[in-house]
N, C-alpha and C. Protein backbone atom coordinates (compact mmCIF):
# COMPACT_ATOMS: atom_id res chain seq x y z
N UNK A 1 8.80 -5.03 16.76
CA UNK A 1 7.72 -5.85 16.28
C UNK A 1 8.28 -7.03 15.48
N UNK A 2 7.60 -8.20 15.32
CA UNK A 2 8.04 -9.28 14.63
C UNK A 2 7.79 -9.29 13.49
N UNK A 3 8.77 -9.65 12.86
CA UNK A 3 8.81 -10.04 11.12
C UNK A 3 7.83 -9.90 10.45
N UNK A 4 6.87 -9.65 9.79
CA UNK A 4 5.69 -9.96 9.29
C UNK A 4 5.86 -10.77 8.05
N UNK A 5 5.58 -12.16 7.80
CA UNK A 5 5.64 -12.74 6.55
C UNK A 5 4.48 -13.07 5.63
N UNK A 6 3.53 -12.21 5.96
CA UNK A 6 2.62 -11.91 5.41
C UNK A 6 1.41 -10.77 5.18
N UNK A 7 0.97 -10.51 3.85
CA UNK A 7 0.20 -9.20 3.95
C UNK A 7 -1.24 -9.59 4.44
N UNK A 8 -1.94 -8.96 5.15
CA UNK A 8 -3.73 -8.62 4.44
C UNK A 8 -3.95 -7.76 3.18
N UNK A 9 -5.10 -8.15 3.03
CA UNK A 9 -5.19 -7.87 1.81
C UNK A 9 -5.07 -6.38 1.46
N UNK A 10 -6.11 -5.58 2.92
CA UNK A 10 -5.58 -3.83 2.68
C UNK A 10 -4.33 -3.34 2.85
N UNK A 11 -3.79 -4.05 3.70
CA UNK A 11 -2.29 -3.71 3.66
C UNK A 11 -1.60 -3.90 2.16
N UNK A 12 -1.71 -4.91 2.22
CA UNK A 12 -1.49 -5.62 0.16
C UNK A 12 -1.82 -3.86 -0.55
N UNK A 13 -3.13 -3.87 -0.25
CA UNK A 13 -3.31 -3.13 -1.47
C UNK A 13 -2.77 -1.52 -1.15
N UNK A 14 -2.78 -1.02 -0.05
CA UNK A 14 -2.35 0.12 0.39
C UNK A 14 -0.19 0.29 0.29
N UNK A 15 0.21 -0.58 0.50
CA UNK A 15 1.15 -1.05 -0.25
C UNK A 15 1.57 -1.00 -1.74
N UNK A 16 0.90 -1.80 -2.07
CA UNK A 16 0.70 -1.26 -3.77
C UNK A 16 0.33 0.00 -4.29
N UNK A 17 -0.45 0.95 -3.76
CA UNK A 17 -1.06 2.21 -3.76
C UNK A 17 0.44 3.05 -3.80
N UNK A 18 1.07 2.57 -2.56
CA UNK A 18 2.08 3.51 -2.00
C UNK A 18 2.96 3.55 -3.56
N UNK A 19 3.60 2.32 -3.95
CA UNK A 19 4.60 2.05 -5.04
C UNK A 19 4.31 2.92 -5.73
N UNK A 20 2.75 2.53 -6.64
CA UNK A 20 2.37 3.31 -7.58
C UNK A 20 2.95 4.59 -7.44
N UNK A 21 2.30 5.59 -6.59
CA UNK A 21 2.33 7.06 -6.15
C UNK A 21 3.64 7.44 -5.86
N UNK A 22 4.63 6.36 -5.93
CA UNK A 22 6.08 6.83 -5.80
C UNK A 22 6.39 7.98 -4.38
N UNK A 23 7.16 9.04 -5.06
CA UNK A 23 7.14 10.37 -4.23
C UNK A 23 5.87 11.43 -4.02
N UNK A 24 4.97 10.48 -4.26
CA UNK A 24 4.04 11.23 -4.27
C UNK A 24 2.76 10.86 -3.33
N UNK A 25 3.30 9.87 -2.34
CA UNK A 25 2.19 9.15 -1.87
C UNK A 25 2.32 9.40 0.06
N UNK A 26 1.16 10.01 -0.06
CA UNK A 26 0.63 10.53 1.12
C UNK A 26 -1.03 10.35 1.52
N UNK A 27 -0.76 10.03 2.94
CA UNK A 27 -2.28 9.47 3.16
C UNK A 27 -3.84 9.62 2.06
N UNK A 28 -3.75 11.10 2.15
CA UNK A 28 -5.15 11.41 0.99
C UNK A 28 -4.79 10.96 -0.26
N UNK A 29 -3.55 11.02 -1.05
CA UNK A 29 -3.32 10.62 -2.35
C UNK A 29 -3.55 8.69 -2.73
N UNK A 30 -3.26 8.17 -1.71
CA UNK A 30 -3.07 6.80 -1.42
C UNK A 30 -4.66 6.26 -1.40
N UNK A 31 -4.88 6.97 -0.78
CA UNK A 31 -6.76 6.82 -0.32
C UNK A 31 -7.64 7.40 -1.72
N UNK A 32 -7.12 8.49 -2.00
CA UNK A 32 -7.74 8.24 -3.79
C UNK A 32 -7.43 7.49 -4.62
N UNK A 33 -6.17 6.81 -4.84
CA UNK A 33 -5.33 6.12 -5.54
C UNK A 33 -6.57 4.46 -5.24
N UNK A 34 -6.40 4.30 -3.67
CA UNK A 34 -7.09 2.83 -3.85
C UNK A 34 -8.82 3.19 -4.34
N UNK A 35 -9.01 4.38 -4.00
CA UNK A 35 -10.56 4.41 -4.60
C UNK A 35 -10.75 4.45 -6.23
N UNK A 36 -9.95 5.03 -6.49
CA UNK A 36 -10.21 4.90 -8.17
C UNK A 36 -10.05 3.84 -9.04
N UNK A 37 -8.47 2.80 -8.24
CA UNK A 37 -8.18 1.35 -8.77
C UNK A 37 -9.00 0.04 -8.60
N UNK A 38 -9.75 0.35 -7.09
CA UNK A 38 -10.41 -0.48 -6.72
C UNK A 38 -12.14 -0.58 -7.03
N UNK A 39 -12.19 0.82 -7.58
CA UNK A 39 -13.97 1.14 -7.35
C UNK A 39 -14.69 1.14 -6.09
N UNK A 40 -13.87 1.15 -4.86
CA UNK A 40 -14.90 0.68 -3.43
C UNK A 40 -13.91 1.91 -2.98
N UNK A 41 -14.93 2.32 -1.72
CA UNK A 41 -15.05 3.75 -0.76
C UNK A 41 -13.92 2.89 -0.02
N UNK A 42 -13.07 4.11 0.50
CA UNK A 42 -11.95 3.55 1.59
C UNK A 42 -12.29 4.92 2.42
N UNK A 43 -12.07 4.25 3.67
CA UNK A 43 -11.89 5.33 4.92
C UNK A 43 -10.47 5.99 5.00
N UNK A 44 -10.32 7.51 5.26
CA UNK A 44 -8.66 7.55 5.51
C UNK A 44 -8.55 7.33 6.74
N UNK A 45 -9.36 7.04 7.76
CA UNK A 45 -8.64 6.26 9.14
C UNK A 45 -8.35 4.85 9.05
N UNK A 46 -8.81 4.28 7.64
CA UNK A 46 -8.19 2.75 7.43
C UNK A 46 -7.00 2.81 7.46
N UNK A 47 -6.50 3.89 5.78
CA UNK A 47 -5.53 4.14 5.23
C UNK A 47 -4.63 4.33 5.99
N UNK A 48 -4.85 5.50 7.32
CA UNK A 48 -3.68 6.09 8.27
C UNK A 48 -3.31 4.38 9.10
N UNK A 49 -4.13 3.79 9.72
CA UNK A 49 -4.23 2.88 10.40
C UNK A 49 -3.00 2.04 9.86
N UNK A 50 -3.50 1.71 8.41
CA UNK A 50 -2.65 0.17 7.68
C UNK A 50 -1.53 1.30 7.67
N UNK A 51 -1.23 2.18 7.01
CA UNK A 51 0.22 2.65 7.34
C UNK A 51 1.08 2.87 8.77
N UNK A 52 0.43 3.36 9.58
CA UNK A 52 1.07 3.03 11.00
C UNK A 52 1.70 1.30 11.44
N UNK A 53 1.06 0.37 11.05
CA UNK A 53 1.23 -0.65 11.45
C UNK A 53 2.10 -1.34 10.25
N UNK A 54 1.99 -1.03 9.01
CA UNK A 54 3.04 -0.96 8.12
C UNK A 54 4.36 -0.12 8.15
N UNK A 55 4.11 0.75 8.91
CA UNK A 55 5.57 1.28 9.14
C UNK A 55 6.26 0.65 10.88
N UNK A 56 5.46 0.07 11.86
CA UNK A 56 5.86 -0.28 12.81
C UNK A 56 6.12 -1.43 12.45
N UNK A 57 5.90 -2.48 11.12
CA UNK A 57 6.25 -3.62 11.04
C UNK A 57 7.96 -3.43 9.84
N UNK A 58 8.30 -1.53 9.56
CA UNK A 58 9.93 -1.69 8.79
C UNK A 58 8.96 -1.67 7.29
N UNK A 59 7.98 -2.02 6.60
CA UNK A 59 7.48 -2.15 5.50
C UNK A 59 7.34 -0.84 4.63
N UNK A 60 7.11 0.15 5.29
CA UNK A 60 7.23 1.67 4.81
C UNK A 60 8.29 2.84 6.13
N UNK A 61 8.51 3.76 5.20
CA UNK A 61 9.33 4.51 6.59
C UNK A 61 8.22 5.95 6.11
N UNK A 62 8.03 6.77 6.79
CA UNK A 62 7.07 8.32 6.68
C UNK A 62 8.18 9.31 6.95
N UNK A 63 7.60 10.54 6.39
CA UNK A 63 8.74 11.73 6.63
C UNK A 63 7.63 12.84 6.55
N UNK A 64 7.96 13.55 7.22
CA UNK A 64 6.75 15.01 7.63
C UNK A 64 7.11 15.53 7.16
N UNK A 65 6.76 16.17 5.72
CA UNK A 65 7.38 17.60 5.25
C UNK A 65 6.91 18.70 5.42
N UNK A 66 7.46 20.07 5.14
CA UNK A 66 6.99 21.03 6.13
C UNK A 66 6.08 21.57 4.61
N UNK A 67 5.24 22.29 4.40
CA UNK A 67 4.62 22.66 3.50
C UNK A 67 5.53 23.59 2.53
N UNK A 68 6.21 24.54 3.16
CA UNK A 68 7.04 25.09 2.20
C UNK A 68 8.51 24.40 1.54
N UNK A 69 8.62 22.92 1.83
CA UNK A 69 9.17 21.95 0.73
C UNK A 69 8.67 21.61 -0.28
N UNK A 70 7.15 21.46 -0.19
CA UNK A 70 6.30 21.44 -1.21
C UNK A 70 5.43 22.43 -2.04
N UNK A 71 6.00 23.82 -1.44
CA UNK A 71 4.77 24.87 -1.87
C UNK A 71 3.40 24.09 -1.96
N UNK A 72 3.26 23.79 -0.38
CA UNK A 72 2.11 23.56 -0.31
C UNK A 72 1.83 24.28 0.59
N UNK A 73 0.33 24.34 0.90
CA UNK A 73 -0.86 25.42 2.17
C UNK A 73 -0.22 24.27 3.72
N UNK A 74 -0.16 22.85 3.96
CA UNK A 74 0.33 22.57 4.95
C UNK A 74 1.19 21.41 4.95
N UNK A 75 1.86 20.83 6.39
CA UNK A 75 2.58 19.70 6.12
C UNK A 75 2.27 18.26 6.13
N UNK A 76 2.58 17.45 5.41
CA UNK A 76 1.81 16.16 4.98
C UNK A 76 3.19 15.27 5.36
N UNK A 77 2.56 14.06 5.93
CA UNK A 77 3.28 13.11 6.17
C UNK A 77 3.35 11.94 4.76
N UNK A 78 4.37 12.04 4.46
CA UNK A 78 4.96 11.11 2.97
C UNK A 78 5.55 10.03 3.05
N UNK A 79 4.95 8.67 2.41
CA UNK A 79 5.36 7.28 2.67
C UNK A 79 6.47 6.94 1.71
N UNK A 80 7.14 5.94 2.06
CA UNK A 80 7.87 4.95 0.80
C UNK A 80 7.60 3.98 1.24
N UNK A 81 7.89 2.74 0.04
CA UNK A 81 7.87 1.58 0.88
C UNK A 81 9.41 1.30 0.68
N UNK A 82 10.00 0.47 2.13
CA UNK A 82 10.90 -0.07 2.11
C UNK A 82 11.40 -1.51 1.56
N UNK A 83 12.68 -1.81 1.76
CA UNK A 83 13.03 -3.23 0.73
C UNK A 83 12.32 -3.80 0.99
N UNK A 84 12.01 -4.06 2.59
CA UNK A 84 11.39 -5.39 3.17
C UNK A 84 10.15 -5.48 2.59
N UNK A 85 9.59 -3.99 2.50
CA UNK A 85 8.18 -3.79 2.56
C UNK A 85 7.90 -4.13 0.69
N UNK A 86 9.23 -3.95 -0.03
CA UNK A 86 8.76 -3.99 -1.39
C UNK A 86 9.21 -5.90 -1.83
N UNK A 87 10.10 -6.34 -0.85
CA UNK A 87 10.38 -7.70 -1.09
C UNK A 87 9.13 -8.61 -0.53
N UNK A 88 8.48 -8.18 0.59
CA UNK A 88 7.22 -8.71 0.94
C UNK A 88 6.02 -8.58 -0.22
N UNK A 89 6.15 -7.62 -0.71
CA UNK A 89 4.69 -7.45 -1.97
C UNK A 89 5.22 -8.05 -3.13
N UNK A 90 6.73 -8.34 -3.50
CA UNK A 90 6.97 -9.50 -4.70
C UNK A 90 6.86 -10.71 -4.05
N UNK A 91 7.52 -11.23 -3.07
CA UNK A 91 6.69 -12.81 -2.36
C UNK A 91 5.10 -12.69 -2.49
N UNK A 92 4.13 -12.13 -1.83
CA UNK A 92 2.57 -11.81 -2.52
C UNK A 92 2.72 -12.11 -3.40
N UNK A 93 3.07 -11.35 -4.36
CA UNK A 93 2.92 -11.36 -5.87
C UNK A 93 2.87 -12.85 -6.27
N UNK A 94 4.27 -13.26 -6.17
CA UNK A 94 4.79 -14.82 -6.31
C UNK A 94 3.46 -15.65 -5.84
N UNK A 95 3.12 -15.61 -4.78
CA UNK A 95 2.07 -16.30 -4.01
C UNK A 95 1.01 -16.52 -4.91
N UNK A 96 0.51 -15.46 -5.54
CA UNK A 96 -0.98 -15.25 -6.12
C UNK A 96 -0.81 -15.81 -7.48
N UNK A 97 0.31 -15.19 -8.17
CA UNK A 97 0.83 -15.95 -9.20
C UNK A 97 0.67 -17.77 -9.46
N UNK A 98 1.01 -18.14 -8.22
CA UNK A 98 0.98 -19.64 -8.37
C UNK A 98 0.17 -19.97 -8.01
N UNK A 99 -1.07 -19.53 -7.17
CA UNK A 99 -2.47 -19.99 -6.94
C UNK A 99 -2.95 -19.95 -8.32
N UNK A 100 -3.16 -18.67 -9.22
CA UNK A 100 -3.77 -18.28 -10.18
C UNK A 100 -3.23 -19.26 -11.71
N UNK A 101 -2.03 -19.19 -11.09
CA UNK A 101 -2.10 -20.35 -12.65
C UNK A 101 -2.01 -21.62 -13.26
N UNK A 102 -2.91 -21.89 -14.30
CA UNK A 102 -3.42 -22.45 -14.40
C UNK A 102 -4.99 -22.51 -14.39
N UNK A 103 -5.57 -21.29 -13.74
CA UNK A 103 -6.81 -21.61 -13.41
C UNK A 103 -7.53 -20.62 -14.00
N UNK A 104 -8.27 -21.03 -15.08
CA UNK A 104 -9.05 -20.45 -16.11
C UNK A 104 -10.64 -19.62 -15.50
N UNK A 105 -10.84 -18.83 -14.95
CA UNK A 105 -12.04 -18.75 -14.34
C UNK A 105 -13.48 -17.90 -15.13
N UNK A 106 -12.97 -17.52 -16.43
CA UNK A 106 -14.04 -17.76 -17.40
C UNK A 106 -14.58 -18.94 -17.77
N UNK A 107 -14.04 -19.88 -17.78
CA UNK A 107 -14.67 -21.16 -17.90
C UNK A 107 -14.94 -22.41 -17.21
N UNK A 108 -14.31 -21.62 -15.88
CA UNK A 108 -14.84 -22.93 -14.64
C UNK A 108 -16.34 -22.47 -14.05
N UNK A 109 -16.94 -23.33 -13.55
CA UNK A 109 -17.96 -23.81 -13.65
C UNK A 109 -18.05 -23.82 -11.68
N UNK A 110 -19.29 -23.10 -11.30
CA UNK A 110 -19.20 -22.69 -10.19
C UNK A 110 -19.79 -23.87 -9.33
């Protein structure tokens, strides 16, 4: 797949989700993670979705663990994000950064 030099915004944020949650971020955790940060309902067939296509674009890699790695009841597929995938969300970052400043939006005037 080609380079991606840019996020959408759920990717953006499902991305960010992932960081947060560290070793701990797996489809359902990720999908509560953006519901609680964001206040808005997420689907986990979004969630699975933007991660498939985030990991076919190198941005995250997944690993299936078997449940008894986790003393858990079953096995869950576990994200990271990769360099690319974490050097792509500081360019974002950068991006939004320089739209945003400067621009006071308590006191601009609609």
């Amino acid at each position: 797949m080609a380079e991606k030099s840019s996020l959408g915004e759920f990717e953006h944020h499902v991305l960010l989700a992932t960081l947060r949650l560290g070793a701990n971020a797996y489809t359902t955790s990720i999908l509560t993670e953006l519901e609680e940060r964001t206040n808005r309902e997420v689907s986990a067939a979004a969630v699975f979705i933007a991660l498939r296509r985030l990991e076919a674009a190198g941005l995250v890699r997944s690993r299936l663990r078997t449940a008894t790695e986790r003393n858990e009841r079953r096995e869950r597929r576990y994200v990271r994000v990769t360099p690319p995938g974490l050097k792509l969300v500081r360019e974002a970052h950068w991006r939004l950064m320089q739209l945003w400043n400067g621009l006071n939006v308590v006191t601009a005037e609609r």
